[in-house]
Protein backbone atom coordinates (compact mmCIF):
# COMPACT_ATOMS: atom_id res chain seq x y z
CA UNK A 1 20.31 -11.76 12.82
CA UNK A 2 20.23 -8.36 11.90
CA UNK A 3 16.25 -7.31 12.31
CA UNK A 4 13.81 -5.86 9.11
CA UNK A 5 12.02 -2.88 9.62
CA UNK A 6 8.45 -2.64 7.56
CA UNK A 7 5.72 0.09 7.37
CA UNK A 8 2.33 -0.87 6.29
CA UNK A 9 -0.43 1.76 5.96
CA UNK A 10 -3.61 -0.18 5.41
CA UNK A 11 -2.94 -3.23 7.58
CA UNK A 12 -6.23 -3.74 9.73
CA UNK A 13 -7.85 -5.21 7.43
CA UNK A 14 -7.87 -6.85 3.82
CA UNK A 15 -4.80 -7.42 2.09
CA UNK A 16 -2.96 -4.90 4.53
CA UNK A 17 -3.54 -7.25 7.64
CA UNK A 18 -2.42 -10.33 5.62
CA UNK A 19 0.78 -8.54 4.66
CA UNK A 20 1.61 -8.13 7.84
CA UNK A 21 0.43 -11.15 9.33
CA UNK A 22 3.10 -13.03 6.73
CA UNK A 23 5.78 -10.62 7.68
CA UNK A 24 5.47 -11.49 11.65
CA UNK A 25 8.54 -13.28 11.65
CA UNK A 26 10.93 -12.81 14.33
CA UNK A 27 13.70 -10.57 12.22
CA UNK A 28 10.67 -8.36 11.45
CA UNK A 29 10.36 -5.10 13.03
CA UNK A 30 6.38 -3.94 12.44
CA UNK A 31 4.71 -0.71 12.20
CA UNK A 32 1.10 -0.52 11.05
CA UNK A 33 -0.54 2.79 10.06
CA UNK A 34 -4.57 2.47 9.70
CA UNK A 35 -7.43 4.33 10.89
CA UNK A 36 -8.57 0.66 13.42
CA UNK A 37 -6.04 -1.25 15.33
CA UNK A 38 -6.10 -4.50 14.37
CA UNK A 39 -6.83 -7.07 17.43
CA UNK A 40 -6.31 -10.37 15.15
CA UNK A 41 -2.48 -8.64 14.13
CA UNK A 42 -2.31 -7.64 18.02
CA UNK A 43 -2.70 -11.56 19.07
CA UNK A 44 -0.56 -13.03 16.35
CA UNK A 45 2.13 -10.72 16.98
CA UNK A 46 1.87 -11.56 20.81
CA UNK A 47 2.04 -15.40 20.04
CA UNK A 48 5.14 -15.39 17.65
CA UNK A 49 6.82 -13.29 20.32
CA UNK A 50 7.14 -10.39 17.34
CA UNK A 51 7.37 -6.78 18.04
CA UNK A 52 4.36 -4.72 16.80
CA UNK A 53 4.11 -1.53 16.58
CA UNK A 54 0.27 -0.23 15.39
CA UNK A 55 -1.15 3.28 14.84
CA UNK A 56 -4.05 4.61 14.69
CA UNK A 57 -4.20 7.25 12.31
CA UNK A 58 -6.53 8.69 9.53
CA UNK A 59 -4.47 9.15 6.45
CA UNK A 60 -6.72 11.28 4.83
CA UNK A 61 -4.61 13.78 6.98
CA UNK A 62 -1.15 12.30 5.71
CA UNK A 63 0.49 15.77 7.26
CA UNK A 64 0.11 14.31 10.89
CA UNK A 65 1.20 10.74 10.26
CA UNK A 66 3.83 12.31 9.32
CA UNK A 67 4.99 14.14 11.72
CA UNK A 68 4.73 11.17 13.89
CA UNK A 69 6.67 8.82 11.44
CA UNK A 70 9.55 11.36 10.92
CA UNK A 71 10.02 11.63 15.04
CA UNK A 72 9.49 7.60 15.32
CA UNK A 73 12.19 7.15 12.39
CA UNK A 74 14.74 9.61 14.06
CA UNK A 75 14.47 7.88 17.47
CA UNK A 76 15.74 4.62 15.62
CA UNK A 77 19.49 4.21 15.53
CA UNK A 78 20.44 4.49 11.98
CA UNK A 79 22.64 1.57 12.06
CA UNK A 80 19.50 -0.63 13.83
CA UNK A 81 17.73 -2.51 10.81
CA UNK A 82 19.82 -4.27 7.89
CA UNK A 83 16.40 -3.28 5.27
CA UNK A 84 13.66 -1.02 5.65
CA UNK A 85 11.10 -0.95 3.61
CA UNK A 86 7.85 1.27 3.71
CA UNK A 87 4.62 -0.41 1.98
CA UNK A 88 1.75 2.11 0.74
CA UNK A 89 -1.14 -0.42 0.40
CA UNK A 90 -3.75 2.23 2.37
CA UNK A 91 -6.66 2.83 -0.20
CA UNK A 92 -10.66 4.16 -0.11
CA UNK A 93 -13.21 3.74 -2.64
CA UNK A 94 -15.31 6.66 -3.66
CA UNK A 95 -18.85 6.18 -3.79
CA UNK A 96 -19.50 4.56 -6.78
CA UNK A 97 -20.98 6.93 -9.56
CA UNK A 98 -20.45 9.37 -12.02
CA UNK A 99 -18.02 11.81 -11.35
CA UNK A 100 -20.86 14.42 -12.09
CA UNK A 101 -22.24 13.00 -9.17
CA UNK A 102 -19.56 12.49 -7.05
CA UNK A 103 -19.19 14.88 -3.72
CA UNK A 104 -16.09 17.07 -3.27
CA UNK A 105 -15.79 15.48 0.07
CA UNK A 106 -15.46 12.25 -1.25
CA UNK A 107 -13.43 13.08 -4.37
CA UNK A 108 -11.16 14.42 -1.70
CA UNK A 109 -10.80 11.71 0.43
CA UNK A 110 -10.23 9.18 -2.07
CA UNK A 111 -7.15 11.50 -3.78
CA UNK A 112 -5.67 12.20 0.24
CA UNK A 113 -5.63 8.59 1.13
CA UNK A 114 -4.69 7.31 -2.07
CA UNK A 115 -2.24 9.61 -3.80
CA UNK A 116 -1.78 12.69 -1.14
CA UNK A 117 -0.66 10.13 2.06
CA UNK A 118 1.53 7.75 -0.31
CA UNK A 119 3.57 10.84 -1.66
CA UNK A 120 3.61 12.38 1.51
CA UNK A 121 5.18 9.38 3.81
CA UNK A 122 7.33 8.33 0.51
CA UNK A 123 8.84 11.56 1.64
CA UNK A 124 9.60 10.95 5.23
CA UNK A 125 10.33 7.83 4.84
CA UNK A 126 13.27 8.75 2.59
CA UNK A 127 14.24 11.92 4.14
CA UNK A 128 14.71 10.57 7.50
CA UNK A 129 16.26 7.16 6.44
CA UNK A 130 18.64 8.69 3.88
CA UNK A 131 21.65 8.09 6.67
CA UNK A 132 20.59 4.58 7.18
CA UNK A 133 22.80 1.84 6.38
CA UNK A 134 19.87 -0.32 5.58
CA UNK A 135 18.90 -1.26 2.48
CA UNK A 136 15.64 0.71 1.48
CA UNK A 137 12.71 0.05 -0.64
CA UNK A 138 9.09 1.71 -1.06
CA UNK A 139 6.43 -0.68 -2.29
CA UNK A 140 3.39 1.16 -3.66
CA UNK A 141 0.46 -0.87 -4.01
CA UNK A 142 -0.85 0.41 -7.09
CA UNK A 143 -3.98 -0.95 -9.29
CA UNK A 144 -4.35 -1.99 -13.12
CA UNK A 145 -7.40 0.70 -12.73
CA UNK A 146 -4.30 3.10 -12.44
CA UNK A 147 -3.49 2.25 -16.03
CA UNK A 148 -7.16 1.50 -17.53
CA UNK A 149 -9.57 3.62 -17.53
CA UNK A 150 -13.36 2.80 -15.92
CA UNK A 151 -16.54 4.58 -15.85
CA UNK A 152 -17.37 5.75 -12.44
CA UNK A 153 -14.14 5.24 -10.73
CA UNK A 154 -12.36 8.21 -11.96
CA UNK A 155 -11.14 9.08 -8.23
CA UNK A 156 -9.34 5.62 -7.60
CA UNK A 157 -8.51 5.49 -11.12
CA UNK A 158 -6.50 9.44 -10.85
CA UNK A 159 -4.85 7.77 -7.63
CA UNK A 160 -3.41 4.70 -8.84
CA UNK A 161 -2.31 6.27 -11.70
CA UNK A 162 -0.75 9.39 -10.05
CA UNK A 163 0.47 6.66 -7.55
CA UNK A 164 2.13 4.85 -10.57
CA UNK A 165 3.90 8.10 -12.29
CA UNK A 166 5.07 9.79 -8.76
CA UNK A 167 6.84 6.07 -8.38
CA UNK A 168 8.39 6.46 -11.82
CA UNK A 169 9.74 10.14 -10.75
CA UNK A 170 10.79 8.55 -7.53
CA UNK A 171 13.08 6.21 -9.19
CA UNK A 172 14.57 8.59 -10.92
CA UNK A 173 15.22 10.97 -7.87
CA UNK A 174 17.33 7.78 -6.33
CA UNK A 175 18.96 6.53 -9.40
CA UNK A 176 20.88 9.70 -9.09
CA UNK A 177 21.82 8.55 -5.27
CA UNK A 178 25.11 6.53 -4.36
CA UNK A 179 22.50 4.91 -1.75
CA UNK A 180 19.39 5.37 -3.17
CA UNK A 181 16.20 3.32 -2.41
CA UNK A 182 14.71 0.85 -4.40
CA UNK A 183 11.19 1.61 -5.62
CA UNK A 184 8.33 0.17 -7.06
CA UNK A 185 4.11 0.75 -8.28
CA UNK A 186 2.51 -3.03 -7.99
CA UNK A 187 -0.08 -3.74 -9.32
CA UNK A 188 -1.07 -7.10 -6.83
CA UNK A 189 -3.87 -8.97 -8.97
CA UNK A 190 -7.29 -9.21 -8.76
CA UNK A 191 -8.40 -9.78 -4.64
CA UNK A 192 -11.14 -10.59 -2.94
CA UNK A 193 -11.35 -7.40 -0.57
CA UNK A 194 -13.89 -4.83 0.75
CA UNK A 195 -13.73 -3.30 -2.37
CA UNK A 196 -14.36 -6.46 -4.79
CA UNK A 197 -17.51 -6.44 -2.59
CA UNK A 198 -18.40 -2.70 -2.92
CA UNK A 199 -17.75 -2.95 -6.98
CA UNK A 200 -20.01 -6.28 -7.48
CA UNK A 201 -22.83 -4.56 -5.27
CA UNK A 202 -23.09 -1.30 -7.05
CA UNK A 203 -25.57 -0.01 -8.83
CA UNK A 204 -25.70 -1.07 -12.24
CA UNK A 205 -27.31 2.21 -13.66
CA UNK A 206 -24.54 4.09 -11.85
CA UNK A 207 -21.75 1.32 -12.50
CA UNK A 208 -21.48 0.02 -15.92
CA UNK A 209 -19.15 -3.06 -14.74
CA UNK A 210 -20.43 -4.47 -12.33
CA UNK A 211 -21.65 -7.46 -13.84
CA UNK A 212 -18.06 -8.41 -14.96
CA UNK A 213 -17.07 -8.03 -11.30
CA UNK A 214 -20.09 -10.12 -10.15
CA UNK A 215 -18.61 -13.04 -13.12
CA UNK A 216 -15.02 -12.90 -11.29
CA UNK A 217 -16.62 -14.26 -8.62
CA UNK A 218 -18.65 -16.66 -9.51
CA UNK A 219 -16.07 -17.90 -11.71
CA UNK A 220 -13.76 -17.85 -8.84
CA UNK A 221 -11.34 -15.81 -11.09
CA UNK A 222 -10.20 -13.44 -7.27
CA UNK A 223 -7.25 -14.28 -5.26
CA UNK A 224 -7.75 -14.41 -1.70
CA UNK A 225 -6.04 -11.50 0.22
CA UNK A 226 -3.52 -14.57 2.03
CA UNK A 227 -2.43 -15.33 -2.01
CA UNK A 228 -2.56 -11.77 -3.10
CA UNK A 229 -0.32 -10.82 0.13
CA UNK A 230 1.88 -13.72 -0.81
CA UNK A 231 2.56 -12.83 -4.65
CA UNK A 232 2.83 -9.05 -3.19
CA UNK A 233 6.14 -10.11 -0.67
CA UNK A 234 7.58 -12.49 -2.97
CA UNK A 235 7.68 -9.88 -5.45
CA UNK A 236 9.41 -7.61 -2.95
CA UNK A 237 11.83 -9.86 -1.90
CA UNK A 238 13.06 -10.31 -5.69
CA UNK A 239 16.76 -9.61 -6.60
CA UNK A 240 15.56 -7.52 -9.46
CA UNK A 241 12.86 -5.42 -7.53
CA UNK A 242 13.05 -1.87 -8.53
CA UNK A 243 14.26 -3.01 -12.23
CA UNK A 244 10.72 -1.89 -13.46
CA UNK A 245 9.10 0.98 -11.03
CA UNK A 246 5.77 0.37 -12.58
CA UNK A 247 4.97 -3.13 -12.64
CA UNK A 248 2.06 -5.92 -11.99
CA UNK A 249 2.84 -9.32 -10.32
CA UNK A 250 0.52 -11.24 -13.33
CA UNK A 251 3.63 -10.22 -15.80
CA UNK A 252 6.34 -11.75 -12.87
């Protein structure tokens, strides 16, 4: 069986760690990018006899991961893995006010880790697999915030949506390829993650919203991250991904 390679950036926790904890399958070749190792991923991986490979790396300094993705990727025979596929999922929430309030610091990590890192290891990825035989595809996990507008969120709002346009140049780029990859923005549903949590506890003088996140989940209206995860790597796996390089699995 001719082994998978995937890349997750976000995978210690949240949706990240449940994408990869569906994808330990014994064709799978894993490497996980977050800032925390991931000891729950660690033990799986060791029990389905899986080979994991795990970083720890801040992507708020996408430069450095990388130059250690672009040496890891040219150490692999390019012949090695019958599909590769890289999956930007890694995301941070600004604090959650005003941008008139908002702290350069934070503005800037929420634009490196969310827009700056994704175009950056889109990049590598694709520059050092472009001899591959494998099939490739780059899975963006993108946000419908990235295509509606919300009062103190313009930093992960600019992300997703620069996330979402960058992906619709990328196509482009390797439509014009005889072996270009297959790319995609996904928007992966409304999930019950850290930062369902950090929107329903905000402040409501800062955060106009919050009390419609507070209803999704009382109503029980989130996905879990194991369902979100799911709907995520189905949609990857379809025959048409790539079709649409801006899409959300709710229109699938």
């Amino acid at each position: 069986m001719t082994p998978q390679l995937t890349i997750i950036t976000g995978a210690s926790r949240g949706m990240g760690l449940e994408l990869a904890l569906q994808l330990l399958q014994p064709d799978q070749q894993l490497l996980c990018i977050s800032r925390q190792s991931s000891q729950i991923l660690e033990r799986a991986a060791k029990a389905a006899g899986v080979p994991l490979v795990q970083w720890q790396q801040d992507l708020a300094d996408g430069e450095q991961a990388c130059v250690r993705l672009s040496t890891w990727l040219r150490d692999q025979p390019s012949n090695r893995f019958g599909q590769a596929t890289l999956i930007n999922n890694a995301g941070v929430i600004a604090p959650i006010v005003p941008l008139s309030q908002s702290s350069p610091h934070d503005l800037a990590i929420a634009l490196r880790v969310g827009l700056e890192a994704p175009l950056q290891l889109s990049a590598t990825f694709l520059r050092c697999t472009e001899g591959w035989s494998a099939q490739r595809r780059v899975l963006n996990i993108s946000s419908g915030l990235g295509r509606r507008a919300m009062a103190s969120q313009a930093a992960y709002c600019a992300a997703k949506a620069g996330m979402d346009h960058f992906t619709r140049c990328l196509a482009m780029d390797e439509a014009q390829k005889p072996h270009g990859a297959l790319v995609c923005s996904l928007a992966p549903g409304v999930i019950d993650t850290d930062m369902q949590v950090q929107l329903r506890g905000a402040d409501a003088a800062a955060f106009p919203e919050r009390d419609n996140f507070a209803a999704l989940k009382d109503k029980g209206l989130l996905a879990s991250p194991a369902e979100g995860a799911a709907r995520v790597l189905a949609y990857l796996a379809r025959a048409d991904f790539g079709v649409n390089p801006v899409a959300d699995v709710r229109d699938a």
